[in-house]
N, C-alpha and C. Protein backbone atom coordinates (compact mmCIF):
# COMPACT_ATOMS: atom_id res chain seq x y z
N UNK A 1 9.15 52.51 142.78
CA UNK A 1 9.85 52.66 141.52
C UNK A 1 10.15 51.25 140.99
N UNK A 2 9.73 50.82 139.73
CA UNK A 2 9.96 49.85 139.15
C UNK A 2 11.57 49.36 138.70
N UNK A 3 11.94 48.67 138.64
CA UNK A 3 13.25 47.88 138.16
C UNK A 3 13.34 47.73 136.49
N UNK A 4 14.11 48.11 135.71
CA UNK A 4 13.86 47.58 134.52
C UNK A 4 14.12 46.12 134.20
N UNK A 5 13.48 45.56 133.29
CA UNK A 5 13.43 44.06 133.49
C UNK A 5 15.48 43.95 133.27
N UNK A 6 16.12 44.37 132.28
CA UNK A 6 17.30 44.03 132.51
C UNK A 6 18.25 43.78 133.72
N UNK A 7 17.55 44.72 134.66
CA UNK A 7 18.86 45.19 135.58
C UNK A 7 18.16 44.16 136.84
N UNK A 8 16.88 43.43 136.47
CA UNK A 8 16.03 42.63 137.98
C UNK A 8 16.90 41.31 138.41
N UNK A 9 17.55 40.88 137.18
CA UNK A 9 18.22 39.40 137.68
C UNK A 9 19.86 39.82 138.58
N UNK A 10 19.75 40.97 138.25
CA UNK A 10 21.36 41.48 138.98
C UNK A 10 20.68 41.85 140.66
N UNK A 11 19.85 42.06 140.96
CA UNK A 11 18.97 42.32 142.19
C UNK A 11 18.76 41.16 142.76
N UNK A 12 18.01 40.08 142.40
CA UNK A 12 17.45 39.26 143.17
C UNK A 12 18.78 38.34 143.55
N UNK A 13 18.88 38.05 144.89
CA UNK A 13 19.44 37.24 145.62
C UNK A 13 19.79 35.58 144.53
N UNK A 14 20.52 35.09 144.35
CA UNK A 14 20.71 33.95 143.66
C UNK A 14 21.08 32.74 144.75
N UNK A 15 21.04 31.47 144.40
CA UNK A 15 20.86 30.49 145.31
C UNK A 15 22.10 30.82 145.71
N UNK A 16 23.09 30.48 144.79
CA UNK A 16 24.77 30.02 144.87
C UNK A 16 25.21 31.19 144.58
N UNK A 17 26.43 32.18 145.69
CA UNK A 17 27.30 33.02 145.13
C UNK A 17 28.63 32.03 145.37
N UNK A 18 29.15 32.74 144.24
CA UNK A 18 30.66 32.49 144.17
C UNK A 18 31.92 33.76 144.56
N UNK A 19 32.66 34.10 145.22
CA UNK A 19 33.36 34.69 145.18
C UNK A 19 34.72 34.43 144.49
N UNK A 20 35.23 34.20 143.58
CA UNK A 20 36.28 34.19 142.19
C UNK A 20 37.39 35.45 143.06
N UNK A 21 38.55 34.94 143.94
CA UNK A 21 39.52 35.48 144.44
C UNK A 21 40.92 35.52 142.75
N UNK A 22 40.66 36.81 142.55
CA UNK A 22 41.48 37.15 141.50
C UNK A 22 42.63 37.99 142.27
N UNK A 23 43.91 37.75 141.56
CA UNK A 23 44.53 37.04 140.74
C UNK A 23 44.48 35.60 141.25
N UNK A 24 44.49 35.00 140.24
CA UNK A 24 45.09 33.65 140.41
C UNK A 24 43.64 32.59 140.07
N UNK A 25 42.63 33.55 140.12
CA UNK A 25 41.39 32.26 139.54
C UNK A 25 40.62 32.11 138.60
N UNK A 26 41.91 32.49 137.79
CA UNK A 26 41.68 32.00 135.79
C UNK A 26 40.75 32.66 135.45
N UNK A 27 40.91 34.02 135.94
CA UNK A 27 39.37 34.77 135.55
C UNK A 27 39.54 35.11 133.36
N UNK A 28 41.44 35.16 133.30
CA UNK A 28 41.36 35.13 132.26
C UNK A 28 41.18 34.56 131.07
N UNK A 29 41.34 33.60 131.77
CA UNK A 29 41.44 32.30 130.53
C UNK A 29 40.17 31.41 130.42
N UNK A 30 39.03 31.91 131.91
CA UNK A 30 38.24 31.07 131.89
C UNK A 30 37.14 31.95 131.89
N UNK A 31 36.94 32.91 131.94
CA UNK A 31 36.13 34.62 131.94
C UNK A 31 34.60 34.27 131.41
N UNK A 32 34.61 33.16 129.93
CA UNK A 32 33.62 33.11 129.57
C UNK A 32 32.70 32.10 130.26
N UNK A 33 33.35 31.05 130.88
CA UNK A 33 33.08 30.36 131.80
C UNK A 33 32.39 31.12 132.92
N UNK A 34 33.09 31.84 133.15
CA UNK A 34 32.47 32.78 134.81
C UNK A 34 31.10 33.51 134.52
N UNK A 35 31.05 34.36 133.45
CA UNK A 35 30.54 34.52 132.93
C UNK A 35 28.74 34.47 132.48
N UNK A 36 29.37 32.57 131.90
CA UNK A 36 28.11 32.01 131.84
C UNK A 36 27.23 31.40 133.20
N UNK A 37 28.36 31.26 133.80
CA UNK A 37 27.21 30.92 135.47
C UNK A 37 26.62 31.78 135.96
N UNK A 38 27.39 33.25 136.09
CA UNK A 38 26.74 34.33 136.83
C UNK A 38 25.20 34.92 135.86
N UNK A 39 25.01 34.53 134.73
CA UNK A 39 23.93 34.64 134.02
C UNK A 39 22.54 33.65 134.17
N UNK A 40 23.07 32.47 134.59
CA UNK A 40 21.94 31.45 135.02
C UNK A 40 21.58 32.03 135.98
N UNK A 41 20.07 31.36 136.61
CA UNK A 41 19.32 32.20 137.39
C UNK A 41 20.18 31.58 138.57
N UNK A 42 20.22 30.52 139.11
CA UNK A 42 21.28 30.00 140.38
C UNK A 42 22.26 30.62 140.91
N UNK A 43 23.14 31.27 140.36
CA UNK A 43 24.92 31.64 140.69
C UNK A 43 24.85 32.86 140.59
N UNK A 44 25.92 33.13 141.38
CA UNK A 44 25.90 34.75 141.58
C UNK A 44 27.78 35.20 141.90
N UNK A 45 27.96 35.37 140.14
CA UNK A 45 29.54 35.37 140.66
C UNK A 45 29.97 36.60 140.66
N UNK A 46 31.30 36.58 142.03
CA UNK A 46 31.58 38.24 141.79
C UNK A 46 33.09 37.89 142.02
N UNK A 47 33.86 38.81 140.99
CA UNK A 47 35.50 38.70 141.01
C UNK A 47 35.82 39.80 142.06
N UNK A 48 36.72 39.24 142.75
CA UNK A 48 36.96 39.83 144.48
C UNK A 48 38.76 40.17 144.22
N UNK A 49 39.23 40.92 144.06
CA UNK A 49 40.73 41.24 143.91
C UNK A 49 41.17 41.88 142.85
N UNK A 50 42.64 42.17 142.30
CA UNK A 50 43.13 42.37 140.70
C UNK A 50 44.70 41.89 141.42
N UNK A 51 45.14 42.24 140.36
CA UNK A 51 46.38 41.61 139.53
C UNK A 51 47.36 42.27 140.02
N UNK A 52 48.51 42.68 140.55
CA UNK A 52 49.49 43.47 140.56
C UNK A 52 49.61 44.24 142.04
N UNK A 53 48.80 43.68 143.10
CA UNK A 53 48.56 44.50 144.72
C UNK A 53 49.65 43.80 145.79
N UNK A 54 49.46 44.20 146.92
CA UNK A 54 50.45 44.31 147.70
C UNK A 54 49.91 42.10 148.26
N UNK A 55 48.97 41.38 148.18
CA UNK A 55 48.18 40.50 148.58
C UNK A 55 48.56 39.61 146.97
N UNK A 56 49.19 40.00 145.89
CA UNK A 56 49.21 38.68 144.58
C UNK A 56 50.34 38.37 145.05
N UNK A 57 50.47 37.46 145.55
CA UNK A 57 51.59 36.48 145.69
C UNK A 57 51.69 34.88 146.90
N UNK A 58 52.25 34.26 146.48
CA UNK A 58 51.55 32.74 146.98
C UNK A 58 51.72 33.07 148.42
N UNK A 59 51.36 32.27 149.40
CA UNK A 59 51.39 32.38 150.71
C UNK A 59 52.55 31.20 151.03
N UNK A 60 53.14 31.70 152.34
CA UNK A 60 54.23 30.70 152.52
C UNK A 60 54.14 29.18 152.94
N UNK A 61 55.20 28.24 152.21
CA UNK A 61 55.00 26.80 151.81
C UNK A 61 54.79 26.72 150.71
N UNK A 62 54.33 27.62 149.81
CA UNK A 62 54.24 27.26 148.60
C UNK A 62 56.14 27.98 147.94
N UNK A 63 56.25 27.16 146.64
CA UNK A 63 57.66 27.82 146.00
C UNK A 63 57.20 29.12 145.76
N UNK A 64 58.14 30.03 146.63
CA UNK A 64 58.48 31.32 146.40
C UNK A 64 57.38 32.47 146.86
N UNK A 65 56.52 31.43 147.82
CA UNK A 65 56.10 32.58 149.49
C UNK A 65 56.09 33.27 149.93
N UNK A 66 55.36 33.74 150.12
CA UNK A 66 55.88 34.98 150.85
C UNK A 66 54.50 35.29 152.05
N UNK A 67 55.07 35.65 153.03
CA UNK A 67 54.54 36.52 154.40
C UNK A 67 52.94 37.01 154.12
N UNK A 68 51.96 37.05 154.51
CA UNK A 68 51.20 37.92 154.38
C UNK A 68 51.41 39.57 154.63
N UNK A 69 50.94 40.22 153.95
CA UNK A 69 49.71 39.67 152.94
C UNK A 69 50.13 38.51 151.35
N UNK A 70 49.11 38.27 151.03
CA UNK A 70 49.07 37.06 150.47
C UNK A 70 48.13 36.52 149.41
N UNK A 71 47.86 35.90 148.91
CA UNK A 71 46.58 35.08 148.29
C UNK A 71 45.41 34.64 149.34
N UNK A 72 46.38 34.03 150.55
CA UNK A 72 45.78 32.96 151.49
C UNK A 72 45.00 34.07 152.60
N UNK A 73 46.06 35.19 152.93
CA UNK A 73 45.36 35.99 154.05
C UNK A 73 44.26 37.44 153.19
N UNK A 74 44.32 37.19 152.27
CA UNK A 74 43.16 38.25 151.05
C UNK A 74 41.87 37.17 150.85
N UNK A 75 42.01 35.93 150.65
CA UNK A 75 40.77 35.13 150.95
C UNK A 75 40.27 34.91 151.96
N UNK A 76 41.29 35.17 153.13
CA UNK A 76 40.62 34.94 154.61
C UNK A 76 39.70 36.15 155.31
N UNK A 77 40.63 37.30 154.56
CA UNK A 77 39.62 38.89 154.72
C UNK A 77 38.15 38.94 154.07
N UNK A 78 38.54 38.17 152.85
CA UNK A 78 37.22 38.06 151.80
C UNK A 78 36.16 37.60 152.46
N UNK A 79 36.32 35.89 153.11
CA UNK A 79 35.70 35.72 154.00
C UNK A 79 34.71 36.05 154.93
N UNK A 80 35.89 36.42 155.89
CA UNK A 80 35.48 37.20 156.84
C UNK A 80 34.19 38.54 156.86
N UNK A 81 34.72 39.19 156.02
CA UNK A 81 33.54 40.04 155.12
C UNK A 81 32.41 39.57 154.31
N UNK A 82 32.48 38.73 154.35
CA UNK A 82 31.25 38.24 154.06
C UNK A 82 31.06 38.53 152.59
């Protein structure tokens, strides 16, 4: 079964992925930015999180910390997962 040419560049493996740990990585303000990389043939970006979960909030040492879960231990899962 053939691929339609639109949907082939979302298939093929890209050199560079990015994983974009949202909240917190300007997906809003910088969206068109993200955007335009994940469209070049190189990059392969994918937004990993949302806004408002039990994991948006800074990790401790930073002002107003808190325990995992976290920012810090939701990128380390991300990680980990590959």
């Amino acid at each position: 079964e053939l691929v339609p040419p639109e949907q082939a560049g979302r298939l093929v493996k890209k050199a560079v992925r990015i994983s974009l740990i949202a909240p917190g990585g300007g997906v809003d303000g910088n969206g068109s930015v993200f955007l335009a990389l994940d469209r070049s043939p190189g990059f392969q970006v994918d937004v990993v999180g949302r806004k408002s979960t039990l994991y948006d909030q800074y990790p401790e040492g930073w002002p107003g910390g808190q325990a995992a879960p976290n920012l810090a231990s939701f990128g380390q899962d991300v990680l980990r997962m590959g």
